[in-house]
PDB file of N, CA and C in Angstrom:
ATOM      1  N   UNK A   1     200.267 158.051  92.477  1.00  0.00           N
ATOM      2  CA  UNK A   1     200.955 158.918  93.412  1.00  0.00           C
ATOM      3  C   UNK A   1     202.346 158.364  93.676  1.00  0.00           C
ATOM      4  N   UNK A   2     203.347 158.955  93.771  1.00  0.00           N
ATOM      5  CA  UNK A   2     204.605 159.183  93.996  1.00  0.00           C
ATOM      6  C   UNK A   2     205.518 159.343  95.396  1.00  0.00           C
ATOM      7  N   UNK A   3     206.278 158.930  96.245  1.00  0.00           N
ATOM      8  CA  UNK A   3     206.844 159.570  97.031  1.00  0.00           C
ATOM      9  C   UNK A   3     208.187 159.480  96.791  1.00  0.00           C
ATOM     10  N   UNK A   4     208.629 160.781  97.343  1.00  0.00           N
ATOM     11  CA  UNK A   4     209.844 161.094  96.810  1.00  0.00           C
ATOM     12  C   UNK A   4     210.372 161.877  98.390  1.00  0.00           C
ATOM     13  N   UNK A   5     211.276 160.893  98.976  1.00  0.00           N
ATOM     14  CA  UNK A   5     211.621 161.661 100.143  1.00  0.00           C
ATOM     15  C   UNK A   5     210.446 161.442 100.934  1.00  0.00           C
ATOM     16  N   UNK A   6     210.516 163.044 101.783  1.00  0.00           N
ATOM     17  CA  UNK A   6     209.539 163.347 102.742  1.00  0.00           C
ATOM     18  C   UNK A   6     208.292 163.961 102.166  1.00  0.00           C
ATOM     19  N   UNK A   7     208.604 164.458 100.696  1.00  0.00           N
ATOM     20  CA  UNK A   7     207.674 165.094 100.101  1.00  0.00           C
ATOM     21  C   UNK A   7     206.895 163.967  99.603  1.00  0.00           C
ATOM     22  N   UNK A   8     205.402 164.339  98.645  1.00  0.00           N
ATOM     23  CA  UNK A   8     204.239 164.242  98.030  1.00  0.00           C
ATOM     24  C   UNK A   8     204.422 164.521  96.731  1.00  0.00           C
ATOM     25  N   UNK A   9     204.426 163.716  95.632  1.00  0.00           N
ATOM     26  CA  UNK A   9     204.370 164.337  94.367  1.00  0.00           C
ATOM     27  C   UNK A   9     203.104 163.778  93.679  1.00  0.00           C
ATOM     28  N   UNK A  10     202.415 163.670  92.934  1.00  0.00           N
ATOM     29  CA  UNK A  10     201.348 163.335  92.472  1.00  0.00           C
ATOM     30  C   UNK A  10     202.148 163.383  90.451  1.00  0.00           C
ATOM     31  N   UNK A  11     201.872 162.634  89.980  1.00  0.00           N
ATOM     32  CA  UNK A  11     202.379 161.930  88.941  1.00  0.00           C
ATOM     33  C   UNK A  11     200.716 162.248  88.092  1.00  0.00           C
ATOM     34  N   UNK A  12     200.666 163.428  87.201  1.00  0.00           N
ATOM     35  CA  UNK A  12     199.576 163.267  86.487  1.00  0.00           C
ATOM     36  C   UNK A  12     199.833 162.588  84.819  1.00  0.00           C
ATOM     37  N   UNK A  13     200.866 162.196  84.009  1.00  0.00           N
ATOM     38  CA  UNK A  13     200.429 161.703  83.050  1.00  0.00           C
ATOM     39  C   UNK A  13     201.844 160.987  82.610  1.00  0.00           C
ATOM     40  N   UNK A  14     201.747 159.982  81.847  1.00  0.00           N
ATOM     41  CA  UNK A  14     203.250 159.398  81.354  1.00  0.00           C
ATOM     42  C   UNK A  14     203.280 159.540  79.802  1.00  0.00           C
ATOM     43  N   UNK A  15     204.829 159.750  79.709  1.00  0.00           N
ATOM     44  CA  UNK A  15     205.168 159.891  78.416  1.00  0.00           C
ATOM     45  C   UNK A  15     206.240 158.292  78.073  1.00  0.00           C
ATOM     46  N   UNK A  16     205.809 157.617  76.653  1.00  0.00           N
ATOM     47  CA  UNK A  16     207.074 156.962  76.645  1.00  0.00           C
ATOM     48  C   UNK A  16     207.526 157.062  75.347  1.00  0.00           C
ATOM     49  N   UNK A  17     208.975 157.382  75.136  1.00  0.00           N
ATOM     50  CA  UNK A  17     209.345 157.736  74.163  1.00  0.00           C
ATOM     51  C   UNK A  17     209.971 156.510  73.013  1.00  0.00           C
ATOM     52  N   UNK A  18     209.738 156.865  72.022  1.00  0.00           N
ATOM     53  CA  UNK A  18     210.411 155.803  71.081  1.00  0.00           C
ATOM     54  C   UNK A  18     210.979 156.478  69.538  1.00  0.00           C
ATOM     55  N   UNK A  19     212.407 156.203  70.186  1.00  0.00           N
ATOM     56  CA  UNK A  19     213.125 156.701  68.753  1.00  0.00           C
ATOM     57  C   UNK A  19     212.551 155.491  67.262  1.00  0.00           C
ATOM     58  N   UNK A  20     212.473 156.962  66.005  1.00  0.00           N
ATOM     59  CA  UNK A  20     212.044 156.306  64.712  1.00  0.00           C
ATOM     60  C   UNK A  20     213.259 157.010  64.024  1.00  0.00           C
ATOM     61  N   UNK A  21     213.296 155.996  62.496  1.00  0.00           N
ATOM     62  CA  UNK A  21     214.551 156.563  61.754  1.00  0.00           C
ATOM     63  C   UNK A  21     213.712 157.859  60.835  1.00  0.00           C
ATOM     64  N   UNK A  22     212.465 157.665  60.324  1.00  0.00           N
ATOM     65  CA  UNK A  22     211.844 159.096  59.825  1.00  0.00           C
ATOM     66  C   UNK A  22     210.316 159.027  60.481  1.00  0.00           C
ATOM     67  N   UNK A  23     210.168 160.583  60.569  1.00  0.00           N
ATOM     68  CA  UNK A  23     209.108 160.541  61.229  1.00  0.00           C
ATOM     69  C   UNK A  23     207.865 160.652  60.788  1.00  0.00           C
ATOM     70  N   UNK A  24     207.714 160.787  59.959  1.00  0.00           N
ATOM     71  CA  UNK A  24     206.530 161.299  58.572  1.00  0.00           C
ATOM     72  C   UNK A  24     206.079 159.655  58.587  1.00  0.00           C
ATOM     73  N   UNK A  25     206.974 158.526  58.334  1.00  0.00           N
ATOM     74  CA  UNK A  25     206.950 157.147  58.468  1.00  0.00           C
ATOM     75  C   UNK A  25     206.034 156.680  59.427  1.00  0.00           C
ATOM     76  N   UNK A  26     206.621 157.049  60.780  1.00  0.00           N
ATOM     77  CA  UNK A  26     206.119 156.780  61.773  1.00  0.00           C
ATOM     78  C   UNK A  26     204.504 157.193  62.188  1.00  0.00           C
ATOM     79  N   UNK A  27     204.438 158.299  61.774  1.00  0.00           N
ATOM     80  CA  UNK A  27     203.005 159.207  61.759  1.00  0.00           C
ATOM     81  C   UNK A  27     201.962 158.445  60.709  1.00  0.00           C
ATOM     82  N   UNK A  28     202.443 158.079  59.907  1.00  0.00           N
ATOM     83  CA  UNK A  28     201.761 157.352  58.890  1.00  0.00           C
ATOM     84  C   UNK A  28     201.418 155.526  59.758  1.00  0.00           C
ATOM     85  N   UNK A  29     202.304 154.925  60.282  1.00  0.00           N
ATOM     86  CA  UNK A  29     201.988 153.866  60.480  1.00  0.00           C
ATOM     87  C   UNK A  29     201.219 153.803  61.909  1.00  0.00           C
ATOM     88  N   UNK A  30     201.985 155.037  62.752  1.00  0.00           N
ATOM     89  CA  UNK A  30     200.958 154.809  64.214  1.00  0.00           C
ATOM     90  C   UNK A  30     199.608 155.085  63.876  1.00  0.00           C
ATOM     91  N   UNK A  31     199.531 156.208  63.187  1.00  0.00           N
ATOM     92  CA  UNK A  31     198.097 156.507  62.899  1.00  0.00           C
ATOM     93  C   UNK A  31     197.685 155.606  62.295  1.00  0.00           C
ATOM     94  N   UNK A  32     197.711 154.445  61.300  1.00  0.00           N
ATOM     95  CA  UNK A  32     197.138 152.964  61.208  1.00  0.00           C
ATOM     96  C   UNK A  32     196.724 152.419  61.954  1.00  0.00           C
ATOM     97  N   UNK A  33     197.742 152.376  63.298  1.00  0.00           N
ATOM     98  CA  UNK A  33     197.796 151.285  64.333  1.00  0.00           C
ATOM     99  C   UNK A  33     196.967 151.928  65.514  1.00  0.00           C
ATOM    100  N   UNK A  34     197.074 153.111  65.396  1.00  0.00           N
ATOM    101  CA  UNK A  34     195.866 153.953  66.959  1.00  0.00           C
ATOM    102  C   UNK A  34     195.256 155.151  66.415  1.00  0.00           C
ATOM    103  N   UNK A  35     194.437 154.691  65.756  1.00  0.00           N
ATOM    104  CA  UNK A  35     193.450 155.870  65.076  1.00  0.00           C
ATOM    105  C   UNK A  35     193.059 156.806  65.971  1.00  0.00           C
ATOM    106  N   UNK A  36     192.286 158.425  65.411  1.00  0.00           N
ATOM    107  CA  UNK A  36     191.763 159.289  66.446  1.00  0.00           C
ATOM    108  C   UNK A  36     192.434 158.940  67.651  1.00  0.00           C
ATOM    109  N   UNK A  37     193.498 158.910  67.595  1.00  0.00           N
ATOM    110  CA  UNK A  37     194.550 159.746  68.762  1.00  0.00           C
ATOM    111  C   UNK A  37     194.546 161.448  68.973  1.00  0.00           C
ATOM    112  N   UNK A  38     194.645 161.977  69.884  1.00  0.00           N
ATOM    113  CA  UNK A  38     194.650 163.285  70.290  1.00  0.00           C
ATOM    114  C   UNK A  38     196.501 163.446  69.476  1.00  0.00           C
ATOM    115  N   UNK A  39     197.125 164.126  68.609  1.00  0.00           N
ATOM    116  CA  UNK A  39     198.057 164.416  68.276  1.00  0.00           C
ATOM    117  C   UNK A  39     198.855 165.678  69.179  1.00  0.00           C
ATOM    118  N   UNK A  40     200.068 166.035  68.607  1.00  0.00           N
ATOM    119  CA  UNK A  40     201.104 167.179  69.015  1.00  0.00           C
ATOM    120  C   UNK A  40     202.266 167.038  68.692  1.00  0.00           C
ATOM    121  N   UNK A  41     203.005 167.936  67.931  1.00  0.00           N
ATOM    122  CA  UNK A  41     203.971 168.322  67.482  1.00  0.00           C
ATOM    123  C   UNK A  41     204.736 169.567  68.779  1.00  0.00           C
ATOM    124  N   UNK A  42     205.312 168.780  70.033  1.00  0.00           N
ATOM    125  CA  UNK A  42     205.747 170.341  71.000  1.00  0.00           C
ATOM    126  C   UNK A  42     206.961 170.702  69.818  1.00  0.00           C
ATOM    127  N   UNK A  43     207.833 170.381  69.289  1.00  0.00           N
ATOM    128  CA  UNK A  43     208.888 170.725  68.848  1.00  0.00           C
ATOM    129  C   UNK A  43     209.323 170.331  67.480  1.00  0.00           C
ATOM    130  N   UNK A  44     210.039 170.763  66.766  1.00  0.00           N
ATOM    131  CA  UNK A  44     210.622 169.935  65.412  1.00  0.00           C
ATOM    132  C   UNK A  44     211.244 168.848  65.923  1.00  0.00           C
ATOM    133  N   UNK A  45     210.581 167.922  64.716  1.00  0.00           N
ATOM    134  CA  UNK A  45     211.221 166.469  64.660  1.00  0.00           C
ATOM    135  C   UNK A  45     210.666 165.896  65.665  1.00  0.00           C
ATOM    136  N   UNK A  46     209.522 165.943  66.714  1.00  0.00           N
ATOM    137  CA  UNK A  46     208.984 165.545  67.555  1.00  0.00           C
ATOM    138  C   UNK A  46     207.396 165.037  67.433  1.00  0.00           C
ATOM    139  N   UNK A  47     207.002 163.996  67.195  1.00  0.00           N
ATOM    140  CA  UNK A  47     205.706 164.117  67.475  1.00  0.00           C
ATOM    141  C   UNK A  47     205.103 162.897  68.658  1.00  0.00           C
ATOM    142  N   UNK A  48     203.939 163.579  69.267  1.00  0.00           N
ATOM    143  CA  UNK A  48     203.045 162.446  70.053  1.00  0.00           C
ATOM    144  C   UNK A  48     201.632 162.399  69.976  1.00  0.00           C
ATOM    145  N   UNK A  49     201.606 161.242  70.741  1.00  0.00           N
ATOM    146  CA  UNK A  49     200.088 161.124  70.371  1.00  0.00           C
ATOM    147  C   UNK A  49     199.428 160.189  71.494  1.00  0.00           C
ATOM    148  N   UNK A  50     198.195 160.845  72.144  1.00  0.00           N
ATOM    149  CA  UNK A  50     197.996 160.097  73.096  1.00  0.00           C
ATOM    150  C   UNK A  50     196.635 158.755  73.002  1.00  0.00           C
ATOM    151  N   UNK A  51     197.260 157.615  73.047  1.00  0.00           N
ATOM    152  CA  UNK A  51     196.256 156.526  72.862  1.00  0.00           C
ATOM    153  C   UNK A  51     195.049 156.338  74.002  1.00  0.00           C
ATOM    154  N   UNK A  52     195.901 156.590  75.159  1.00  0.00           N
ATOM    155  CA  UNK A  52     194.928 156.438  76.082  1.00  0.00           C
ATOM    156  C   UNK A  52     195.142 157.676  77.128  1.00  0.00           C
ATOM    157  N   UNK A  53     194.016 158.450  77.894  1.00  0.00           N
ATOM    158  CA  UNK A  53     194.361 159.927  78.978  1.00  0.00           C
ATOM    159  C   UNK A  53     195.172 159.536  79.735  1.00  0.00           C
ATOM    160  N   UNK A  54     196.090 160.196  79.683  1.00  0.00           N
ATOM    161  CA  UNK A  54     197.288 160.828  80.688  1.00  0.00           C
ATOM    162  C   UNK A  54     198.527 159.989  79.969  1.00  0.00           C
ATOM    163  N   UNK A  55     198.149 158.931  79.211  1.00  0.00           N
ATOM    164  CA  UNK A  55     199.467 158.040  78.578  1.00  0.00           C
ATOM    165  C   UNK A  55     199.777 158.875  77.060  1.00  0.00           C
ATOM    166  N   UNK A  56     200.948 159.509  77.002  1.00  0.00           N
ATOM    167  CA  UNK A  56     201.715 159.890  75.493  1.00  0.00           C
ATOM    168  C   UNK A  56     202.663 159.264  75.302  1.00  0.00           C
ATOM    169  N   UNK A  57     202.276 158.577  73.750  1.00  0.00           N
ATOM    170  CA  UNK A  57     204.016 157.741  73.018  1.00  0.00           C
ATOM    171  C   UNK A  57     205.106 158.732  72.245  1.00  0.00           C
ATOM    172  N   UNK A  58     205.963 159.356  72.567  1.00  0.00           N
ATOM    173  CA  UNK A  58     206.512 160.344  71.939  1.00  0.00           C
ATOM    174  C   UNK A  58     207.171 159.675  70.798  1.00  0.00           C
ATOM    175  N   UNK A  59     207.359 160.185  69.526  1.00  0.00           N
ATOM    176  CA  UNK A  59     208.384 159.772  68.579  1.00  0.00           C
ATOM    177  C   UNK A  59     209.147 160.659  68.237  1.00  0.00           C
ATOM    178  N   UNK A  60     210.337 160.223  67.894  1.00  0.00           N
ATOM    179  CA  UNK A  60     211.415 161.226  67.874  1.00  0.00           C
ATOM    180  C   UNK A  60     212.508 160.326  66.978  1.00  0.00           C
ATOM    181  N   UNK A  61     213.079 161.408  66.074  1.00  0.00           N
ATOM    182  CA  UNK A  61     213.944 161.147  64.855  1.00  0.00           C
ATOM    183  C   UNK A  61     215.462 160.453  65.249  1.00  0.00           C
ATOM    184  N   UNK A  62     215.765 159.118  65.480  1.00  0.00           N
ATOM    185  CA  UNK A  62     216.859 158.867  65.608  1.00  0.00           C
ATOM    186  C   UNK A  62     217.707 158.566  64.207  1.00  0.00           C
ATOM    187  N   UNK A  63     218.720 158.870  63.815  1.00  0.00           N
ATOM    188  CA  UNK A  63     219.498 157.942  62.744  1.00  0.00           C
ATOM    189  C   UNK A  63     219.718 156.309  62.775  1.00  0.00           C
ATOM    190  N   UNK A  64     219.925 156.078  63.951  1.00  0.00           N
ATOM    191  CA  UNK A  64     220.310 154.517  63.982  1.00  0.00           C
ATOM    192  C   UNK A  64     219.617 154.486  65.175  1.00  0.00           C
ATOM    193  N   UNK A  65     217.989 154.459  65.249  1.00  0.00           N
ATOM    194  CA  UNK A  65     217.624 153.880  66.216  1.00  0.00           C
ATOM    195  C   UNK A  65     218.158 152.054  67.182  1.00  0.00           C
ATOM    196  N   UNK A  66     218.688 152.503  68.487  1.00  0.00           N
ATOM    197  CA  UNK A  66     218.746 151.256  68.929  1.00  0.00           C
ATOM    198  C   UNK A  66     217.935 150.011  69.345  1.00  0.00           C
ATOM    199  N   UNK A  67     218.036 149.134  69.318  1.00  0.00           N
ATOM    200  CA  UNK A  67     217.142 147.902  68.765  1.00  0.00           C
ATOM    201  C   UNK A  67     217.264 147.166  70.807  1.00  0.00           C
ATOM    202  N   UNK A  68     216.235 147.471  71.889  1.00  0.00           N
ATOM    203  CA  UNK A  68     215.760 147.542  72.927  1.00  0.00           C
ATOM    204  C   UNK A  68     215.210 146.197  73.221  1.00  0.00           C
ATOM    205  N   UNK A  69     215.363 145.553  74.097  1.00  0.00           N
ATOM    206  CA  UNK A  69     214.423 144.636  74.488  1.00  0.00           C
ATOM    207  C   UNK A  69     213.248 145.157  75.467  1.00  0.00           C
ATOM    208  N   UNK A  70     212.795 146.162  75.524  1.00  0.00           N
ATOM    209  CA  UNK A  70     211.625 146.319  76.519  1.00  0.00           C
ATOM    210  C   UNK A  70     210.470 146.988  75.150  1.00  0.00           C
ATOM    211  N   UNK A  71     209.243 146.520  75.434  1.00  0.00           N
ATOM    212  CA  UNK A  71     208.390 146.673  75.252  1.00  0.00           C
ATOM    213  C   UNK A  71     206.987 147.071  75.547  1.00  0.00           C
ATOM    214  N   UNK A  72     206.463 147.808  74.481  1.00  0.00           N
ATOM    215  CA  UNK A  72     204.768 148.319  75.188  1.00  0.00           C
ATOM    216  C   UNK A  72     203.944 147.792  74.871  1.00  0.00           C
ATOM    217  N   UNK A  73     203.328 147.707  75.926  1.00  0.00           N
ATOM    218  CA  UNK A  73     202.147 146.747  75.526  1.00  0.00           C
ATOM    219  C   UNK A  73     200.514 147.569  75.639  1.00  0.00           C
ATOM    220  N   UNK A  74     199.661 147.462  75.205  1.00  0.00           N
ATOM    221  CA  UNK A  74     198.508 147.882  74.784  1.00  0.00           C
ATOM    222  C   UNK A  74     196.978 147.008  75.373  1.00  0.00           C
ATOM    223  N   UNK A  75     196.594 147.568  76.146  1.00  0.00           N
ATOM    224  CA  UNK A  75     195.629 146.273  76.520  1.00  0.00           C
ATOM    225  C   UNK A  75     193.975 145.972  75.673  1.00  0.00           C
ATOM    226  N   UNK A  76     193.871 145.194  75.369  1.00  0.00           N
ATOM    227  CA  UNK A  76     192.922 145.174  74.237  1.00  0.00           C
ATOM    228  C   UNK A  76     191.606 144.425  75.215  1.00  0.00           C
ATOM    229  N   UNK A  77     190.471 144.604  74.196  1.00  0.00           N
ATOM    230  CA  UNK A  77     189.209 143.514  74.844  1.00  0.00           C
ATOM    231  C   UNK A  77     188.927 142.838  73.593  1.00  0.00           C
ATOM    232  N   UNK A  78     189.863 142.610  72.576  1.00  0.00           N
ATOM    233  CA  UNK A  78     189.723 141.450  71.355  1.00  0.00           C
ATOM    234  C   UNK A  78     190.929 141.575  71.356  1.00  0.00           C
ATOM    235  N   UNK A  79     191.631 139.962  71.145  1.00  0.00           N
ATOM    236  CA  UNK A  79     192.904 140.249  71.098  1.00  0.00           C
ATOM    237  C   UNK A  79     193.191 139.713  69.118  1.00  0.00           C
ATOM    238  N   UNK A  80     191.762 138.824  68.566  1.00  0.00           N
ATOM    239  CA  UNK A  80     191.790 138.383  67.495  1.00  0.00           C
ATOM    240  C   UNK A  80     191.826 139.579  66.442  1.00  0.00           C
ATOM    241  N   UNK A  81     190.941 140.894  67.107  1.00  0.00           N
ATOM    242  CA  UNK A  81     190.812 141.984  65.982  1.00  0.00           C
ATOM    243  C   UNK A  81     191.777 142.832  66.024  1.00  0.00           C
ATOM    244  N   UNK A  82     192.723 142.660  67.175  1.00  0.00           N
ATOM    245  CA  UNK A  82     193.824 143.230  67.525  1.00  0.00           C
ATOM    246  C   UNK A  82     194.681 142.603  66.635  1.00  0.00           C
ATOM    247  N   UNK A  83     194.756 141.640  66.193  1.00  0.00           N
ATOM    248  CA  UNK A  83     196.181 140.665  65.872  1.00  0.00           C
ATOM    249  C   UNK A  83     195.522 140.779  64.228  1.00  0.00           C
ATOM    250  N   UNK A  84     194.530 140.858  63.774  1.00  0.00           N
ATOM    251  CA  UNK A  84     193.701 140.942  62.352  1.00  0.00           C
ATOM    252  C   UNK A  84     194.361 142.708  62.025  1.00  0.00           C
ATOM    253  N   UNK A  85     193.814 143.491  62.867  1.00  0.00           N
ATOM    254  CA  UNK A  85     194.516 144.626  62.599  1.00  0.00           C
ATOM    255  C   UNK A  85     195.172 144.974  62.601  1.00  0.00           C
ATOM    256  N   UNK A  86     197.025 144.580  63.255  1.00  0.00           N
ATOM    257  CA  UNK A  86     197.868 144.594  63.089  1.00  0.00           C
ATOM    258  C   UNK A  86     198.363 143.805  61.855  1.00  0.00           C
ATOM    259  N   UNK A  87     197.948 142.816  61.471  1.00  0.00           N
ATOM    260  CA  UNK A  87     198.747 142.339  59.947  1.00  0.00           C
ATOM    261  C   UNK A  87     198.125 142.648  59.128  1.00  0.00           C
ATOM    262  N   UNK A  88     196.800 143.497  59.077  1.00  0.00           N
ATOM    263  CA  UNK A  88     196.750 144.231  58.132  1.00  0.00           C
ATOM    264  C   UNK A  88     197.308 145.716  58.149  1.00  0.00           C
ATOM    265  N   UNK A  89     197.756 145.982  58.768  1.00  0.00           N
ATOM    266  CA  UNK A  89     198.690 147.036  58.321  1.00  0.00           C
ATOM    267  C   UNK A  89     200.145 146.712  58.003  1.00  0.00           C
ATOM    268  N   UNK A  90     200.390 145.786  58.155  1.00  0.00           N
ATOM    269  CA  UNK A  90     201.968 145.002  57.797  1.00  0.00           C
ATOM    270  C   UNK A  90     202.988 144.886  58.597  1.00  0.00           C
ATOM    271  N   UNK A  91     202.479 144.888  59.826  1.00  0.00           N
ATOM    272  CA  UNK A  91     203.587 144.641  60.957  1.00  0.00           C
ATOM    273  C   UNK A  91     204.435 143.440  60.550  1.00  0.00           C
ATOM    274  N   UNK A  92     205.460 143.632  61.266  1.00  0.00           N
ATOM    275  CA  UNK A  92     205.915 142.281  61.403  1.00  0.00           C
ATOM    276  C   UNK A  92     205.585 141.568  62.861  1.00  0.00           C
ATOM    277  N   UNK A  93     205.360 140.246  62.905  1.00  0.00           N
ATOM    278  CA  UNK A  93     204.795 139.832  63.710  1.00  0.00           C
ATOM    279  C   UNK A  93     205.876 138.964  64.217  1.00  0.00           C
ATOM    280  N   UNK A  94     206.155 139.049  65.613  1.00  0.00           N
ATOM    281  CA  UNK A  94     207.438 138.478  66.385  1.00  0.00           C
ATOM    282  C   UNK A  94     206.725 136.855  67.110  1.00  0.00           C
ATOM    283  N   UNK A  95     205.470 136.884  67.302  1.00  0.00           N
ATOM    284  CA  UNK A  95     204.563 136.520  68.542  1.00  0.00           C
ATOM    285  C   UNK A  95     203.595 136.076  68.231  1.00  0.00           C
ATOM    286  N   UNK A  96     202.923 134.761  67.534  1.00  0.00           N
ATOM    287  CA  UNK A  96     201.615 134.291  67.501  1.00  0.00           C
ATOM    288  C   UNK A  96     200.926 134.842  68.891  1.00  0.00           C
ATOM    289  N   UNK A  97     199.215 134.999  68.517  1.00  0.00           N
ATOM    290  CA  UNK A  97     198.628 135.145  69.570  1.00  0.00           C
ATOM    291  C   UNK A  97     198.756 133.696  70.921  1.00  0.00           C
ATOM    292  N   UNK A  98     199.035 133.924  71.904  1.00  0.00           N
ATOM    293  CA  UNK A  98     199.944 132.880  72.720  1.00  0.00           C
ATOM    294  C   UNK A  98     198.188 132.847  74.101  1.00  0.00           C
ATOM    295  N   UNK A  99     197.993 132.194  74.671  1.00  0.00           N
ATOM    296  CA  UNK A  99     197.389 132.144  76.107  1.00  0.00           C
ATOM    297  C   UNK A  99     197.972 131.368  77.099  1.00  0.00           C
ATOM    298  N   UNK A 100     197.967 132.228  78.216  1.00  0.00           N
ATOM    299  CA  UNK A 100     198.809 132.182  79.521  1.00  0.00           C
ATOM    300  C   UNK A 100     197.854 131.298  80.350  1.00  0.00           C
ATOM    301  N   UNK A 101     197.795 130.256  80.916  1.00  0.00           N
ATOM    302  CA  UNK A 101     196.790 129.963  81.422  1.00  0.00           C
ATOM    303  C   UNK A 101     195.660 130.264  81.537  1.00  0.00           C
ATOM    304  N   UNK A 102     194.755 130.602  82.525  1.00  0.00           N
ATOM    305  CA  UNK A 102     193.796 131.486  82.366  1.00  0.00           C
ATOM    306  C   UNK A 102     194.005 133.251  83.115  1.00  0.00           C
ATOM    307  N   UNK A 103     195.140 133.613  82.455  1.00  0.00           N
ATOM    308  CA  UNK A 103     195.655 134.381  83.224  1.00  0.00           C
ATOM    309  C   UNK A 103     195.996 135.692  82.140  1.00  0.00           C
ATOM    310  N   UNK A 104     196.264 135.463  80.686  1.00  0.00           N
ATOM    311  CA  UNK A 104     196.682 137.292  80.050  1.00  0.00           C
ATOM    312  C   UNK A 104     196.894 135.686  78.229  1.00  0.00           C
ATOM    313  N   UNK A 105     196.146 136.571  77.581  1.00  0.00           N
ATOM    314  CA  UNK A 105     196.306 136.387  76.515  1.00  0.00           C
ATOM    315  C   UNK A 105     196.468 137.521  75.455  1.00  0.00           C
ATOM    316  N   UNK A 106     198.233 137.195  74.567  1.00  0.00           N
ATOM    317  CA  UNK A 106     198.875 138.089  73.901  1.00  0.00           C
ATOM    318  C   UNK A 106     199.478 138.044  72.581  1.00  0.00           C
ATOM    319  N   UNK A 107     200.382 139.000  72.137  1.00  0.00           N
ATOM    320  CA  UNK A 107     200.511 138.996  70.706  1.00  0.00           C
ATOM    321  C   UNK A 107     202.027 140.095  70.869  1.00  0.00           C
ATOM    322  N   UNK A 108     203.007 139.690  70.094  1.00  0.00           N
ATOM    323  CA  UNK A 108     203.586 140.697  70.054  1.00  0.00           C
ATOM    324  C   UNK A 108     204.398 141.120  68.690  1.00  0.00           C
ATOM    325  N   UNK A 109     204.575 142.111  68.521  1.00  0.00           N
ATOM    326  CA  UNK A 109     204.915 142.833  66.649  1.00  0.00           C
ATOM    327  C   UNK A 109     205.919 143.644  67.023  1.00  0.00           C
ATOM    328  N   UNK A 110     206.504 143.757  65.875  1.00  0.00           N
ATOM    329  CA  UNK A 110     207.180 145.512  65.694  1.00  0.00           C
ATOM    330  C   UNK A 110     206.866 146.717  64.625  1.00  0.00           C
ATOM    331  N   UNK A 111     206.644 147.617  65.301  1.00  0.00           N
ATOM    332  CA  UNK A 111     206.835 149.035  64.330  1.00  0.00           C
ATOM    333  C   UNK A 111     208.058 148.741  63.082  1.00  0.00           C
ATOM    334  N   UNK A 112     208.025 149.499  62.207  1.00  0.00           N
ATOM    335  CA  UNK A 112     208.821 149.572  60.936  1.00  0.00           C
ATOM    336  C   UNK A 112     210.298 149.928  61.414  1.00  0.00           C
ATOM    337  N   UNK A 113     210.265 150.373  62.762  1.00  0.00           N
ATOM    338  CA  UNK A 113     212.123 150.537  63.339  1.00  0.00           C
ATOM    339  C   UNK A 113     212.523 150.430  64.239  1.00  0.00           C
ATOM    340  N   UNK A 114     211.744 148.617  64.129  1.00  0.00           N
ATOM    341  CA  UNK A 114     212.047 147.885  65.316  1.00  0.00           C
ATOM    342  C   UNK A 114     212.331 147.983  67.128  1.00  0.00           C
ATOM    343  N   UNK A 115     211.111 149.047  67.332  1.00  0.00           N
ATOM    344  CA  UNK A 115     210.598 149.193  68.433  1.00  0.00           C
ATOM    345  C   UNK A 115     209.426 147.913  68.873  1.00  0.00           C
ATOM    346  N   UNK A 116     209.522 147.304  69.837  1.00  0.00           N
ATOM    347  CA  UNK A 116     208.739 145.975  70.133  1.00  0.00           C
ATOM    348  C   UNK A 116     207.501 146.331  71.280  1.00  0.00           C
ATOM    349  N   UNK A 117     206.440 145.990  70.021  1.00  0.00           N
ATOM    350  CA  UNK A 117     205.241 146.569  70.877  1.00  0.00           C
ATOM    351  C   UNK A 117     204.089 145.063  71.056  1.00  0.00           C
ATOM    352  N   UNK A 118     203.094 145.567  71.773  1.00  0.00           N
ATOM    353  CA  UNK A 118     201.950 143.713  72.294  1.00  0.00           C
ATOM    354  C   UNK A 118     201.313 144.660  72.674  1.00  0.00           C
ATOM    355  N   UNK A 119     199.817 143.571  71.934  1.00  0.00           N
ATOM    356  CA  UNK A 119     198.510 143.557  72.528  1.00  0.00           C
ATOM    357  C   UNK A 119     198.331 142.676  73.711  1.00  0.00           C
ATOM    358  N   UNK A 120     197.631 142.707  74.727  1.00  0.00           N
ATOM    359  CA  UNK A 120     197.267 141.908  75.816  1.00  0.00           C
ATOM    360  C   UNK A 120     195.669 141.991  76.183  1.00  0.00           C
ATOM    361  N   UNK A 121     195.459 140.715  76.644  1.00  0.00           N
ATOM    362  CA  UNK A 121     193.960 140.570  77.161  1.00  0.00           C
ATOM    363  C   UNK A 121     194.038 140.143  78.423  1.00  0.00           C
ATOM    364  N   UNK A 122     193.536 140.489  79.536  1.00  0.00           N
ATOM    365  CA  UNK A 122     193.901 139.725  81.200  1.00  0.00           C
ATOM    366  C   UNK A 122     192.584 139.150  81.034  1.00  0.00           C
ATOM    367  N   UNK A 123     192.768 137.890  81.362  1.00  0.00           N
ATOM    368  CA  UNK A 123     191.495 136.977  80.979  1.00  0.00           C
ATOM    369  C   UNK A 123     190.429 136.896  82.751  1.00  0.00           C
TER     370      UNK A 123
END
């Protein structure tokens, strides 16, 4: 839930967007990386796909996607089959799997156009 002002808004689902240089690319590698996703195409040159209810990752066709320091992260309950399944699809891997005290153990990669994404475990 939301407040905005004096009003009430209620916030039912998030979108986060991430420019790719082709998108056919992108469709090919997310669908590696988050299988049986609910898909959608609202528009040309647009696609999303939702990993988890109410959360959509939009992709969208940039030419020179810009290269961001913020990142998404994904919360896992294996972070080993997480980090096994990401280099087998050929990520590049920025981030050995790392542990935080006893507090979030993680991993972090990039997509093919250098959008910076992590698995996490809250221990």
């Amino acid at each position: 839930f939301a407040w905005i002002g004096e009003s009430f808004m209620k916030i039912d689902s998030i979108t986060i967007g991430l420019p790719v240089k082709e998108l056919n690319q992108a469709k090919k590698w997310y669908r590696a990386l988050l299988p049986d996703c609910e898909e959608i195409e609202p528009v040309e040159g647009v696609w999303e796909i939702m990993p988890l209810r109410y959360v959509w990752l939009q992709f969208f066709e940039q030419d020179e996607p810009e290269i961001s320091s913020k990142v998404v992260r994904f919360g896992a309950d294996d972070i080993q089959s997480a980090f096994n399944h990401v280099k087998a699809i050929g990520s590049v891997i920025t981030k050995e799997p790392e542990r935080v005290h006893n507090v979030v153990e993680y991993f972090e990669f990039e997509d093919p156009f250098g959008n910076r994404l992590s698995f996490y475990k809250t221990l």
